[in-house]
C-alpha atoms as a PDB file:
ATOM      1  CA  UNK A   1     -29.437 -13.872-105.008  1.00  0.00           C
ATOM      2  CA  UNK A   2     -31.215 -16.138-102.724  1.00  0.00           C
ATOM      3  CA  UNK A   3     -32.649 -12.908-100.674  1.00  0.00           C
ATOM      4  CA  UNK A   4     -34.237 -11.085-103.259  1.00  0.00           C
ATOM      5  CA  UNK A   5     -37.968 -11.196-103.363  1.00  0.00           C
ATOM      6  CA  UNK A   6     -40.196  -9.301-105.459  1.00  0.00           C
ATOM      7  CA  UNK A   7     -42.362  -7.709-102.537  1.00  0.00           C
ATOM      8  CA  UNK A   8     -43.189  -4.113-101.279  1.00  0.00           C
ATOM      9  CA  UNK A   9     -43.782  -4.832 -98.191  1.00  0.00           C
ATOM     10  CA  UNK A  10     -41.324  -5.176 -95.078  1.00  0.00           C
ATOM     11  CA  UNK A  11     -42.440  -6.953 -92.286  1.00  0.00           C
ATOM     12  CA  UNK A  12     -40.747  -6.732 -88.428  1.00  0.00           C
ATOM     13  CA  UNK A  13     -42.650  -9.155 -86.209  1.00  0.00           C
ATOM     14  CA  UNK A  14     -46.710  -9.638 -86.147  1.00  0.00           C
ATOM     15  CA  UNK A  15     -48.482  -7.026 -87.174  1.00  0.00           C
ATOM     16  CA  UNK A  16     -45.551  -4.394 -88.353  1.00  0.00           C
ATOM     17  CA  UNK A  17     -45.121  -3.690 -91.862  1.00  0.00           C
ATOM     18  CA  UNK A  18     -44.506  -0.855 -94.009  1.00  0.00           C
ATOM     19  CA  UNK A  19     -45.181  -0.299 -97.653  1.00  0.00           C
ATOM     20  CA  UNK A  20     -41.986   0.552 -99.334  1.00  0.00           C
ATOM     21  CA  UNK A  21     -43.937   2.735-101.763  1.00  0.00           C
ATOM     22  CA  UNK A  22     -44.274   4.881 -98.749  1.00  0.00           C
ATOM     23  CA  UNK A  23     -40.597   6.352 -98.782  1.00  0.00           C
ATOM     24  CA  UNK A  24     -41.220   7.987-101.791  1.00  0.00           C
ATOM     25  CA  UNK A  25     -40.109  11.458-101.736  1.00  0.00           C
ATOM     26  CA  UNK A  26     -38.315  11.225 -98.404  1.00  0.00           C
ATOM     27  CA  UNK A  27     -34.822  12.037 -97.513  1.00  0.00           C
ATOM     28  CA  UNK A  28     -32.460   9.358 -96.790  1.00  0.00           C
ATOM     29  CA  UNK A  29     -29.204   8.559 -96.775  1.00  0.00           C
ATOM     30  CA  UNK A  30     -26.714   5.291 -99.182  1.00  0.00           C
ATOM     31  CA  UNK A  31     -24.619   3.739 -97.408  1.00  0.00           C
ATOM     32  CA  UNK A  32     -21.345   1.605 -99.161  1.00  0.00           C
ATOM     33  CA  UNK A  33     -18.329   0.109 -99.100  1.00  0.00           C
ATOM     34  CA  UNK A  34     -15.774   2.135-100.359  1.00  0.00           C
ATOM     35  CA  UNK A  35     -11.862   1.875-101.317  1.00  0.00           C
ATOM     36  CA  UNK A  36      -9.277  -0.579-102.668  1.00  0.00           C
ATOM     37  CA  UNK A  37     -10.183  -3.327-100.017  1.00  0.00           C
ATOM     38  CA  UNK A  38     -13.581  -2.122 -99.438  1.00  0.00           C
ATOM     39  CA  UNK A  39     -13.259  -2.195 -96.221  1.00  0.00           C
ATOM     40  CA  UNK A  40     -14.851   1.069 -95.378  1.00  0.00           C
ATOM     41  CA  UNK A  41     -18.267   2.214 -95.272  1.00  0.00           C
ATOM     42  CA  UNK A  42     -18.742   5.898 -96.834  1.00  0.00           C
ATOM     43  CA  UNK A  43     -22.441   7.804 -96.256  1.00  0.00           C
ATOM     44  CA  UNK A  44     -23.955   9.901 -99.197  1.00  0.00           C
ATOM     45  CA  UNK A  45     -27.303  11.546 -98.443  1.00  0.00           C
ATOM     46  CA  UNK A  46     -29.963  10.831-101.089  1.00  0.00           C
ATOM     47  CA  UNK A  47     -34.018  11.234-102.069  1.00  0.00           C
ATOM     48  CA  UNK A  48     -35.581   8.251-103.066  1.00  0.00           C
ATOM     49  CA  UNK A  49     -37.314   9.798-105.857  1.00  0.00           C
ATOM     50  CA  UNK A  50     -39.881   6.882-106.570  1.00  0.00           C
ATOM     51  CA  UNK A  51     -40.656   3.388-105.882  1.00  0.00           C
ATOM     52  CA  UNK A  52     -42.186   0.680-108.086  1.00  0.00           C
ATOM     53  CA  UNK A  53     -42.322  -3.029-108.647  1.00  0.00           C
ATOM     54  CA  UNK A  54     -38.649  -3.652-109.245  1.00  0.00           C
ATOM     55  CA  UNK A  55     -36.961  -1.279-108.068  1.00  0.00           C
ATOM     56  CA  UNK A  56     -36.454   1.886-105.585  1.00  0.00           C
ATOM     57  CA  UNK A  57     -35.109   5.190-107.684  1.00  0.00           C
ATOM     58  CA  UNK A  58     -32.978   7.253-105.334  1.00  0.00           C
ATOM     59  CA  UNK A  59     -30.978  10.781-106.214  1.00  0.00           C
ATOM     60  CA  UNK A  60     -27.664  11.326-104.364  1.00  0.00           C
ATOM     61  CA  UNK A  61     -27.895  14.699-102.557  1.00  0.00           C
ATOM     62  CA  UNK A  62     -24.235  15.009-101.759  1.00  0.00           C
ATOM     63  CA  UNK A  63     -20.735  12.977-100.942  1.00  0.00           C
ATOM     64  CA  UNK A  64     -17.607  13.044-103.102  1.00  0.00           C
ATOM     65  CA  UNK A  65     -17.989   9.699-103.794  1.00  0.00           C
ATOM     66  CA  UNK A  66     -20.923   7.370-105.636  1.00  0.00           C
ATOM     67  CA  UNK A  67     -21.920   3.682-106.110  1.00  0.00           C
ATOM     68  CA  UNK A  68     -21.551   2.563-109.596  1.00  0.00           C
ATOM     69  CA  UNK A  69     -24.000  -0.220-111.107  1.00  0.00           C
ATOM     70  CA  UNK A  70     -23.766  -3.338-109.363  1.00  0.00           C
ATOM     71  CA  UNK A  71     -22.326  -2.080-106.469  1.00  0.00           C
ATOM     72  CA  UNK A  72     -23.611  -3.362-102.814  1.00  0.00           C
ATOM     73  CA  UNK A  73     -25.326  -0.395-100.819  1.00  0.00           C
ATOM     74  CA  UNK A  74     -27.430  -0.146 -97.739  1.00  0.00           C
ATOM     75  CA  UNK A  75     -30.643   2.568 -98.067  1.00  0.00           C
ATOM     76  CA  UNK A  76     -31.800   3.597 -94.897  1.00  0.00           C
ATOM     77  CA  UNK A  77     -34.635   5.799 -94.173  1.00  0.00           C
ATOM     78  CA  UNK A  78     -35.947   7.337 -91.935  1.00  0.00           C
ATOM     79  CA  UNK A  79     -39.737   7.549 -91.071  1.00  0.00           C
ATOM     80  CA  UNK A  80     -41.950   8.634 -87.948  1.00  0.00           C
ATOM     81  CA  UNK A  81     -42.316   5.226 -86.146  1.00  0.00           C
ATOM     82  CA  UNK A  82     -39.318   3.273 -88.120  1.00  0.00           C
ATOM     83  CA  UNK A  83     -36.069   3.398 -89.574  1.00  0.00           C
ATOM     84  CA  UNK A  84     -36.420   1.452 -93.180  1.00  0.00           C
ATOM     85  CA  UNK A  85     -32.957  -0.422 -94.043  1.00  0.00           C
ATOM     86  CA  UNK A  86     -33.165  -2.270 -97.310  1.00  0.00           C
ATOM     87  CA  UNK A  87     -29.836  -3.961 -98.192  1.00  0.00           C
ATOM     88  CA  UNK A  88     -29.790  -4.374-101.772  1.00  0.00           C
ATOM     89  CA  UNK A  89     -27.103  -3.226-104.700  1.00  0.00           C
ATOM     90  CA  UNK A  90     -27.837  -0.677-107.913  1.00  0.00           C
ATOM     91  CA  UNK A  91     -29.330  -1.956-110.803  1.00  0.00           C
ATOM     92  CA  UNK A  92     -27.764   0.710-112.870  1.00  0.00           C
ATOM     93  CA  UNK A  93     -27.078   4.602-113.174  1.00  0.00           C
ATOM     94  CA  UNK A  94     -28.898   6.800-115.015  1.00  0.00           C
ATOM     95  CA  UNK A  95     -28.052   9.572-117.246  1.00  0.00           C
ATOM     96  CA  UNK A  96     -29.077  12.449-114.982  1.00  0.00           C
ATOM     97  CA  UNK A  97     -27.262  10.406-112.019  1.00  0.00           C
ATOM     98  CA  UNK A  98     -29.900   8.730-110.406  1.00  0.00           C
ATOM     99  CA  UNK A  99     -29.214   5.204-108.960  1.00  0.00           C
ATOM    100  CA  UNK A 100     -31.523   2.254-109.710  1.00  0.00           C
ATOM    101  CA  UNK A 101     -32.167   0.313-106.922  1.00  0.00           C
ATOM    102  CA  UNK A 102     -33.048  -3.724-106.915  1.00  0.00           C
ATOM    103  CA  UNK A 103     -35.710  -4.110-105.073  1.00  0.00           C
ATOM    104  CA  UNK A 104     -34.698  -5.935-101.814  1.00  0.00           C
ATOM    105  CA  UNK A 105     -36.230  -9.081-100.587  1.00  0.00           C
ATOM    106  CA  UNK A 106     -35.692  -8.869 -96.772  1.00  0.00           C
ATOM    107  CA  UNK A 107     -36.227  -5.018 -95.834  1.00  0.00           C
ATOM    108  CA  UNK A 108     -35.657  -4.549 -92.089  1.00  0.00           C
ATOM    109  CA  UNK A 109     -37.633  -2.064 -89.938  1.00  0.00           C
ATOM    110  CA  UNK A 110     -35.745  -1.128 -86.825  1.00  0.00           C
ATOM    111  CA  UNK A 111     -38.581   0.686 -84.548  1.00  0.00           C
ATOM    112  CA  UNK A 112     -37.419   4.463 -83.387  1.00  0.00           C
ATOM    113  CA  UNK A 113     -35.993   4.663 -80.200  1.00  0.00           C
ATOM    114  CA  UNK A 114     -37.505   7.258 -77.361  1.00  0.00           C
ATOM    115  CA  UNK A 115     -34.038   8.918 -77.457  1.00  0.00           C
ATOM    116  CA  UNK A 116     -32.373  11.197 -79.758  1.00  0.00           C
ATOM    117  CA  UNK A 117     -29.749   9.408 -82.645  1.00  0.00           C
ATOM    118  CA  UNK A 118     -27.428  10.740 -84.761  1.00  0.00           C
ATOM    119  CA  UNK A 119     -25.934   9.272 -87.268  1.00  0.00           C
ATOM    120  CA  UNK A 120     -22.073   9.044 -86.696  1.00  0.00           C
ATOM    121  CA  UNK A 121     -18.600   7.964 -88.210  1.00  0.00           C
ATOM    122  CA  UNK A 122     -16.652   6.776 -84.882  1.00  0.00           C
ATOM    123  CA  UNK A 123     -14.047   3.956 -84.697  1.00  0.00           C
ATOM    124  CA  UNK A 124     -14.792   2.381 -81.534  1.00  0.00           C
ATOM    125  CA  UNK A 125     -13.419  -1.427 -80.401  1.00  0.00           C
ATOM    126  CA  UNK A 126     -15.930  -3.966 -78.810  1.00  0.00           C
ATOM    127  CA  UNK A 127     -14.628  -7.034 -76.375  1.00  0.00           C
ATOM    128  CA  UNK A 128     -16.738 -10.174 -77.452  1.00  0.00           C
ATOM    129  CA  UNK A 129     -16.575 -13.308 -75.129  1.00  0.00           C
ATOM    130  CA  UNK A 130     -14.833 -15.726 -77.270  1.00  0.00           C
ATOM    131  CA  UNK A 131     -11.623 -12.615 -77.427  1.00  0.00           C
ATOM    132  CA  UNK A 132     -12.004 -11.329 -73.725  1.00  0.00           C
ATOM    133  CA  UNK A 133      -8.487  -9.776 -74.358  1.00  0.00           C
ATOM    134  CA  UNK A 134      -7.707  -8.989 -78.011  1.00  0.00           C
ATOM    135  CA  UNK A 135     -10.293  -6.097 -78.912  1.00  0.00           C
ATOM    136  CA  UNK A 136     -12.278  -6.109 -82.382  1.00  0.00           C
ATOM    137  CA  UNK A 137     -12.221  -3.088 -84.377  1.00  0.00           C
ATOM    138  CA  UNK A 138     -15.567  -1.371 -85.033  1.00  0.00           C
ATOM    139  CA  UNK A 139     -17.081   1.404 -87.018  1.00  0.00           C
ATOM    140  CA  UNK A 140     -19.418   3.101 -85.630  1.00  0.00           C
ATOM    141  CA  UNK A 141     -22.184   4.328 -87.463  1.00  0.00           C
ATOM    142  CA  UNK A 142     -25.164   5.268 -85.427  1.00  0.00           C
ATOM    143  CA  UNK A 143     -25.277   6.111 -81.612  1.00  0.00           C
ATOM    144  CA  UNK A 144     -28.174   7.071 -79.047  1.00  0.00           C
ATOM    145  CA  UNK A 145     -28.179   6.627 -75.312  1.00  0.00           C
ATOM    146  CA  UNK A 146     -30.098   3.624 -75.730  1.00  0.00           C
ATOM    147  CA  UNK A 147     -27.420   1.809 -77.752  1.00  0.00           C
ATOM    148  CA  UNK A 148     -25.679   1.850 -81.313  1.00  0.00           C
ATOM    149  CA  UNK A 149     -24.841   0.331 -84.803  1.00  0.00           C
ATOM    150  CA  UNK A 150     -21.074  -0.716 -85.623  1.00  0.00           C
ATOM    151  CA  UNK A 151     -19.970  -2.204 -88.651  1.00  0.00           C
ATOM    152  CA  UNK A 152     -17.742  -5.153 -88.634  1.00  0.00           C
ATOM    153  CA  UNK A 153     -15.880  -7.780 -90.380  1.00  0.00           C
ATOM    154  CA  UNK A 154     -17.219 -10.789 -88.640  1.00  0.00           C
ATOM    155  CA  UNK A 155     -21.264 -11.625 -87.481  1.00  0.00           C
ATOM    156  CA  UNK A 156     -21.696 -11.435 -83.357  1.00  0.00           C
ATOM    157  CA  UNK A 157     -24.886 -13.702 -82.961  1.00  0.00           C
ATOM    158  CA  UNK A 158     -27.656 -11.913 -81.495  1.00  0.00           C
ATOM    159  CA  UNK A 159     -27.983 -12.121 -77.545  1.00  0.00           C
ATOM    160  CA  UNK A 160     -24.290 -12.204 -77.085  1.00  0.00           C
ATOM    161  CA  UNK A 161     -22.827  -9.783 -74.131  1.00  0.00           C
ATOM    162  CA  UNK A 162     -20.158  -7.639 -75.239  1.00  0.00           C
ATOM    163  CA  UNK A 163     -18.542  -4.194 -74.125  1.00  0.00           C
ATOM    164  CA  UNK A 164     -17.979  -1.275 -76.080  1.00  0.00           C
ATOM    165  CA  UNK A 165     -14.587   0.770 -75.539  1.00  0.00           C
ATOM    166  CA  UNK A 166     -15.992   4.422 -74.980  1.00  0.00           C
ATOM    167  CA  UNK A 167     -12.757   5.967 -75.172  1.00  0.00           C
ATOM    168  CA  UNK A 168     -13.147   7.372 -78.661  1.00  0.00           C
ATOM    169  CA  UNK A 169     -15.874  10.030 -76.714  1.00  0.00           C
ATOM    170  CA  UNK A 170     -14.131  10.635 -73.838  1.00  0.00           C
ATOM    171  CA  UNK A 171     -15.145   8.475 -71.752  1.00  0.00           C
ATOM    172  CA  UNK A 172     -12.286   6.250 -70.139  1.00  0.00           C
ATOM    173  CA  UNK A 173     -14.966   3.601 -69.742  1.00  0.00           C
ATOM    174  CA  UNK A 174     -16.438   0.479 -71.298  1.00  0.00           C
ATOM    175  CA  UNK A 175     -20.330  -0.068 -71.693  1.00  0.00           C
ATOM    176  CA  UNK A 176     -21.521  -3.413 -70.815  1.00  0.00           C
ATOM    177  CA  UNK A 177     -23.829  -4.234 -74.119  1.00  0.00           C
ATOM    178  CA  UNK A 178     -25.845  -6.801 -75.803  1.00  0.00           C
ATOM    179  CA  UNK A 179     -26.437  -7.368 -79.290  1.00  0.00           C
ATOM    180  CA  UNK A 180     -29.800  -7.269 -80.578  1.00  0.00           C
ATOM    181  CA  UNK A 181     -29.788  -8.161 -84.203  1.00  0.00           C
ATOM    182  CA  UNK A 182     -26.846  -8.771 -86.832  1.00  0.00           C
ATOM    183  CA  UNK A 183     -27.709  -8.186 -90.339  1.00  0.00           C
ATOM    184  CA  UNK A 184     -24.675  -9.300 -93.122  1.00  0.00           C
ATOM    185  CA  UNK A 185     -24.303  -6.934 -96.111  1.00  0.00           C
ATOM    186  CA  UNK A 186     -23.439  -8.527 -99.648  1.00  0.00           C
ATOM    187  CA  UNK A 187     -19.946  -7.255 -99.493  1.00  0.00           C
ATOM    188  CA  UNK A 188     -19.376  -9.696 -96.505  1.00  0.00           C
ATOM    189  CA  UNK A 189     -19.194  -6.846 -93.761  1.00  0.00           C
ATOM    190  CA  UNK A 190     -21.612  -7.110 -90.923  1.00  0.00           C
ATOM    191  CA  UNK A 191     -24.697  -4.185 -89.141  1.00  0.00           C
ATOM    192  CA  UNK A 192     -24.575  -5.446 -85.532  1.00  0.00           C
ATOM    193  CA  UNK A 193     -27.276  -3.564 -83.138  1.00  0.00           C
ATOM    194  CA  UNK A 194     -26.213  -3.147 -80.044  1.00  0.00           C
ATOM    195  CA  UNK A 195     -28.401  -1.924 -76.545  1.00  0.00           C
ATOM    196  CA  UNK A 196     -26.419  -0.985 -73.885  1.00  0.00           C
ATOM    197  CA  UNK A 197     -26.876  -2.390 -70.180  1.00  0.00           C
ATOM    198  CA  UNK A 198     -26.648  -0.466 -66.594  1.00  0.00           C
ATOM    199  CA  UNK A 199     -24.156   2.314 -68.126  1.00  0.00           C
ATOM    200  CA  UNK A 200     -22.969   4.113 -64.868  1.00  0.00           C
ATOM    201  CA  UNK A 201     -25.204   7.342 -64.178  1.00  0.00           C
ATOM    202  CA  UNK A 202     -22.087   9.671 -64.690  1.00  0.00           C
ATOM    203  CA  UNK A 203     -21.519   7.612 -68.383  1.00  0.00           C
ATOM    204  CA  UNK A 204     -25.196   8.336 -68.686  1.00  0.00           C
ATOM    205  CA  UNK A 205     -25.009  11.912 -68.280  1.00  0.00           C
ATOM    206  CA  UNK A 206     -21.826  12.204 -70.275  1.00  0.00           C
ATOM    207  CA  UNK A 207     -23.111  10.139 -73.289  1.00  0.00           C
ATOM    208  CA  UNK A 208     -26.554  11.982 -73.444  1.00  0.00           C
ATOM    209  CA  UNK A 209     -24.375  15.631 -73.357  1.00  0.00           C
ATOM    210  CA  UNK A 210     -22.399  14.353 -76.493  1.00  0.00           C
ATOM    211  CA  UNK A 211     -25.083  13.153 -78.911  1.00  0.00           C
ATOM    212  CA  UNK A 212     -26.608  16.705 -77.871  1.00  0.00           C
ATOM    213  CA  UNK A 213     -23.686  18.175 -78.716  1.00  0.00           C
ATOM    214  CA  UNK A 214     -22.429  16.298 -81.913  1.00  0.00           C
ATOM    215  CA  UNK A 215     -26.300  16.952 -82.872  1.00  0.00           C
ATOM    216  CA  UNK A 216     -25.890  20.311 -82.410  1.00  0.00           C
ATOM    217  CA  UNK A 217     -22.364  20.888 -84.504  1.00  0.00           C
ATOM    218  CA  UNK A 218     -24.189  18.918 -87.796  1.00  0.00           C
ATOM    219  CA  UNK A 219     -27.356  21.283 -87.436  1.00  0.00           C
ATOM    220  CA  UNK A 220     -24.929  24.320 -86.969  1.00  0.00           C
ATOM    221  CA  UNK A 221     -22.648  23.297 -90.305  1.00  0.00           C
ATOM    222  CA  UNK A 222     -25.925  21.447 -92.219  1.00  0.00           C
ATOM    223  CA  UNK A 223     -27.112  25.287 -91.779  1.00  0.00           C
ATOM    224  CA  UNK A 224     -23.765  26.823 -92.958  1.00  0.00           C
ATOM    225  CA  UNK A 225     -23.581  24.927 -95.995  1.00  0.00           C
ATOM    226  CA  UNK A 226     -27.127  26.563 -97.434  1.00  0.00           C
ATOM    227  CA  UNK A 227     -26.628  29.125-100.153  1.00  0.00           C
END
């Protein structure tokens, strides 16, 4: 494929760059399409066990369900002053389980935002201009009260105005948005990064209570689960 690269090293704009040999031993989480029309992006949680030239070793740490060998997948991880994302697909499975990573050639570093995110499954619908009546279907995947992630069928060009149908929280509103970045995945679905813009002080208030909240239900069952 025309976008791998043999290279370690992601790079985000002068200056930024991270050494991919850096995530070894850190938590993360796969990301996939799943199902008969793979259509739908499933989570697993994973530890990327170790890192070299060609590839990124990585040991699913839960989820019912797993990539198999050439399957597309999305590794994201997490680090102090970056989330990693390296779009890529698995070389092949090992005996023990572990996946086998390609190493990817264009490794994106999204920079942390001030406020808290949590990582979310949500089906949400977005207004773009060129549909200002028929709503696209979203999923999702990411939210803070700076903005969110949604996966989607079809690319939304980067500095395009949209709104994002808030209903699915609650909220009997629509955020005025704009997308920051749009990043395609090899099994033709689409990341689009979204900041919201002037959300109304009582939206505010209500979004920031519900990431506290949802935070606070998957650090109350992540605790219930331990033996």
């Amino acid at each position: 494929m025309a976008w791998f690269r043999r290279n370690q090293t992601i790079e985000d704009g002068p200056g930024a760059a991270v050494d991919l040999r850096s995530l070894s031993g850190l938590p993360g989480k796969l990301l996939f399409a799943h199902g008969l029309r793979a259509h739908h992006m499933v989570q697993i949680p994973c530890q990327v066990l170790r890192v070299d030239r060609s590839a990124i070793l990585v040991e699913p740490t839960g989820g019912a369900v797993r990539p198999g060998a050439e399957s597309a997948v999305i590794l994201e991880v997490l680090q102090e002053s970056a989330l990693i994302q390296c779009f890529t697909t698995v070389g092949r499975v090992d005996k023990a389980g572990g996946l086998w990573l390609r190493m990817p050639a264009r490794p994106h570093v999204v920079q942390r935002r001030r406020n808290p995110r949590v990582d979310i499954y949500l089906g949400v619908t977005i207004h773009t201009p060129d549909r200002p009546i028929e709503e696209t279907a979203a999923q999702m995947i990411n939210l803070s009260l700076n903005g969110a992630a949604c996966v989607l069928t079809e690319p939304i060009a980067p500095g395009t105005r949209i709104t994002v149908n808030l209903s699915a929280m609650g909220i009997p509103a629509e955020a005025p948005a704009e997308v920051v970045r749009c990043v395609p995945t090899p099994t033709h679905l689409w990341v689009v990064g979204v900041r919201f813009d002037r959300l109304a002080p009582e939206h505010e208030r209500y979004l920031s209570q519900y990431i506290a909240d949802y935070a606070q239900s998957v650090s109350h069952d992540a605790e219930g689960a331990e033996p």
